[in-house]
C-alpha atoms as a PDB file:
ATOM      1  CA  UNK A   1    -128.527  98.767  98.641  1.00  0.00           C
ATOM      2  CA  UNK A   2    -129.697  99.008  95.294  1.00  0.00           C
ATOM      3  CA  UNK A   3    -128.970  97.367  92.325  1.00  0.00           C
ATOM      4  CA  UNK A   4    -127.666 100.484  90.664  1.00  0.00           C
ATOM      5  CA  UNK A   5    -125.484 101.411  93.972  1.00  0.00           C
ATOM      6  CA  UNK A   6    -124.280  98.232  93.844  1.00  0.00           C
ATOM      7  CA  UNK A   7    -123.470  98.320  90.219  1.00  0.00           C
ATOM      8  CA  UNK A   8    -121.710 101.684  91.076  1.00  0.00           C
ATOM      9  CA  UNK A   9    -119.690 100.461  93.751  1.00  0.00           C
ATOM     10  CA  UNK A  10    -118.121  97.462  91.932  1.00  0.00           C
ATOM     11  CA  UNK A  11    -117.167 100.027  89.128  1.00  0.00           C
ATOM     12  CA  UNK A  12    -115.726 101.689  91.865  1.00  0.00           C
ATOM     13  CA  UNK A  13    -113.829  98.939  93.263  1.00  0.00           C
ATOM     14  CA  UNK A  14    -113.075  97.398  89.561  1.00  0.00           C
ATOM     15  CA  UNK A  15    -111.203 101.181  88.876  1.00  0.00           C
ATOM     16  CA  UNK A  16    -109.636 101.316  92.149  1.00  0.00           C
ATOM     17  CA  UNK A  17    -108.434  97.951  91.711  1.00  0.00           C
ATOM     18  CA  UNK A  18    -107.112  98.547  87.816  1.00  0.00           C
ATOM     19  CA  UNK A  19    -105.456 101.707  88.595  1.00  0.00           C
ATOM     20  CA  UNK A  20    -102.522  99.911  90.280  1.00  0.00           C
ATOM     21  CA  UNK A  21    -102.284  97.656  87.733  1.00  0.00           C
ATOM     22  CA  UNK A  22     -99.537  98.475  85.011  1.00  0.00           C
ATOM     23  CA  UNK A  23    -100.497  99.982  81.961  1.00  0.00           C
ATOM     24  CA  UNK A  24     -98.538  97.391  79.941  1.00  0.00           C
ATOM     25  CA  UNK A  25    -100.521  94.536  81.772  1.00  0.00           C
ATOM     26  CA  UNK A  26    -103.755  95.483  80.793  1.00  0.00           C
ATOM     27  CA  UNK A  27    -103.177  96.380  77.377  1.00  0.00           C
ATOM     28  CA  UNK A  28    -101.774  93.033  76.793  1.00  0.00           C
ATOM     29  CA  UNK A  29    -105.039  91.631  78.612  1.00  0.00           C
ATOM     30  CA  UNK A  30    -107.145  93.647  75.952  1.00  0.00           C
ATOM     31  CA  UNK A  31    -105.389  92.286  73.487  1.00  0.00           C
ATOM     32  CA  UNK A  32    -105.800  88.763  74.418  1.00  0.00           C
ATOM     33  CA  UNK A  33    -109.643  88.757  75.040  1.00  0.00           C
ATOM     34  CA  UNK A  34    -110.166  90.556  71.924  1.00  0.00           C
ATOM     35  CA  UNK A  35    -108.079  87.746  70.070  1.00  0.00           C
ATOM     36  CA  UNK A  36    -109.704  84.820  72.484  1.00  0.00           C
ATOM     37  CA  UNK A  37    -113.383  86.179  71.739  1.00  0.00           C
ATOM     38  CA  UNK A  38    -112.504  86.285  67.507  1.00  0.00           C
ATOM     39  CA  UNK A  39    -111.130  82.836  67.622  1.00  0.00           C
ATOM     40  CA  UNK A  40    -114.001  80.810  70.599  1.00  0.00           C
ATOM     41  CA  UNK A  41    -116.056  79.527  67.880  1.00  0.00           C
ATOM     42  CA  UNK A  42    -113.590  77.582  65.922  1.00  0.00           C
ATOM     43  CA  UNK A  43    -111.091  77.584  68.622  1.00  0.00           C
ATOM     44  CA  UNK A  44    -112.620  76.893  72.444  1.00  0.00           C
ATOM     45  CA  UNK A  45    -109.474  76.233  73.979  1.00  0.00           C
ATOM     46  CA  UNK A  46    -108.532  80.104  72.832  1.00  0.00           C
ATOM     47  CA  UNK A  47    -111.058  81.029  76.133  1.00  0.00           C
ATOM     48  CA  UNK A  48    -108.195  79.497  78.419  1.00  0.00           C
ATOM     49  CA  UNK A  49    -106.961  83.081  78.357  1.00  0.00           C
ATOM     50  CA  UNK A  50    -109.471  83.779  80.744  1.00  0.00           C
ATOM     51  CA  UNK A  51    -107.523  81.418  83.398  1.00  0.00           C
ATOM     52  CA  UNK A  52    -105.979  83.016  86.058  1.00  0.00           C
ATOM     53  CA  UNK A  53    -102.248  84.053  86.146  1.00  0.00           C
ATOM     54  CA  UNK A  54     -99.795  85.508  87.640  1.00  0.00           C
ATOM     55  CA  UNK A  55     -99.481  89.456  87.120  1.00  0.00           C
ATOM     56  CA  UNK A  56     -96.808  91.479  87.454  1.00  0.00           C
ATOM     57  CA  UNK A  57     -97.713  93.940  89.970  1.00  0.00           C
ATOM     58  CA  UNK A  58    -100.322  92.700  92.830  1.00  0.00           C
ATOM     59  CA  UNK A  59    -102.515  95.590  94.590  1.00  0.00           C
ATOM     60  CA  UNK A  60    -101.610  95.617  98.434  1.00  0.00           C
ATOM     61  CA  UNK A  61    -105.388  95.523 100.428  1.00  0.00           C
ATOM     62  CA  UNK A  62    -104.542  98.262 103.436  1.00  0.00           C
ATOM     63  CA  UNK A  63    -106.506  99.747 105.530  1.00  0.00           C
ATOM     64  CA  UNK A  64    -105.467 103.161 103.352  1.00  0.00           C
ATOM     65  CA  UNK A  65    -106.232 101.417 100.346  1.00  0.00           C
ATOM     66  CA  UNK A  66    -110.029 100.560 100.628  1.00  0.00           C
ATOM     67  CA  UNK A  67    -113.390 102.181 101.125  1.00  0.00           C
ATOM     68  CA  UNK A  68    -114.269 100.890 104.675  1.00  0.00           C
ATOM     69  CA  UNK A  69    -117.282 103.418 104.343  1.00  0.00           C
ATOM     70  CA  UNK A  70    -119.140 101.583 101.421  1.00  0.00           C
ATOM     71  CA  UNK A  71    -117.570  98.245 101.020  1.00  0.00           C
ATOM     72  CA  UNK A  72    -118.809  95.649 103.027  1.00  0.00           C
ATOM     73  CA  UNK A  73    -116.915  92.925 101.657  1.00  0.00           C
ATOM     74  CA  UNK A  74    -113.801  95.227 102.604  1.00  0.00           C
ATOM     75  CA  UNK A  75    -114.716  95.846 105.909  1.00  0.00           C
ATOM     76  CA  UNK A  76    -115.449  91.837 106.376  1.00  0.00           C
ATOM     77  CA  UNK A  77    -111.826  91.073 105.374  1.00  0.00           C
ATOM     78  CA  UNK A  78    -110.588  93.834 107.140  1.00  0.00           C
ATOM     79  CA  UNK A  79    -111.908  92.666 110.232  1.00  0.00           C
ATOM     80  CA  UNK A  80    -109.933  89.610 109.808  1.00  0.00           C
ATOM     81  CA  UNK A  81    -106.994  90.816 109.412  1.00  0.00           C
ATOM     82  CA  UNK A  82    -107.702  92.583 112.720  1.00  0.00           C
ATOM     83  CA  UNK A  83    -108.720  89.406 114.447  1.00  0.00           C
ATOM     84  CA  UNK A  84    -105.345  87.272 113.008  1.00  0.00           C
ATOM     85  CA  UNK A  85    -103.288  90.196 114.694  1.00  0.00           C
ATOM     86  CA  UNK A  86    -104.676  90.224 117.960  1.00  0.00           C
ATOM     87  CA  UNK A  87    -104.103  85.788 117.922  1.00  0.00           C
END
């Protein structure tokens, strides 16, 4: 794979992934990395935005919902979730 395939397939995933996020969510997200980035310099501890937290609506990984085709990463978790099935 290429480097620009590859580039082209995590914009894929990242758009994939962001349209079942709400609306609301990552406008407030833009918001606060836009403020964060303003204040870093005099403020460090404004970066802890960039933890991770708890969003309201969490994108389901099905076998409908993926690119088993171009993904490998997809089709590596998939295959575990057919292997903890069949135990």
């Amino acid at each position: 794979m290429t480097t620009i395939e590859s580039a082209q397939q995590a914009e894929t995933y990242y758009e994939k992934l962001s349209s079942a996020l709400d609306i609301e969510d990552i406008n407030q997200w833009v918001i606060d990395i836009t403020n964060a980035e303003k204040e870093r310099l005099e403020n460090p501890a404004a970066m802890d935005i960039m933890a991770g937290r708890q969003i309201s609506k969490i994108p389901e990984l099905t076998e409908d919902t993926i690119d088993k085709d171009n993904d490998e990463a997809a089709n590596w978790i998939m295959s575990g979730f057919g292997i903890e099935e069949k135990q």
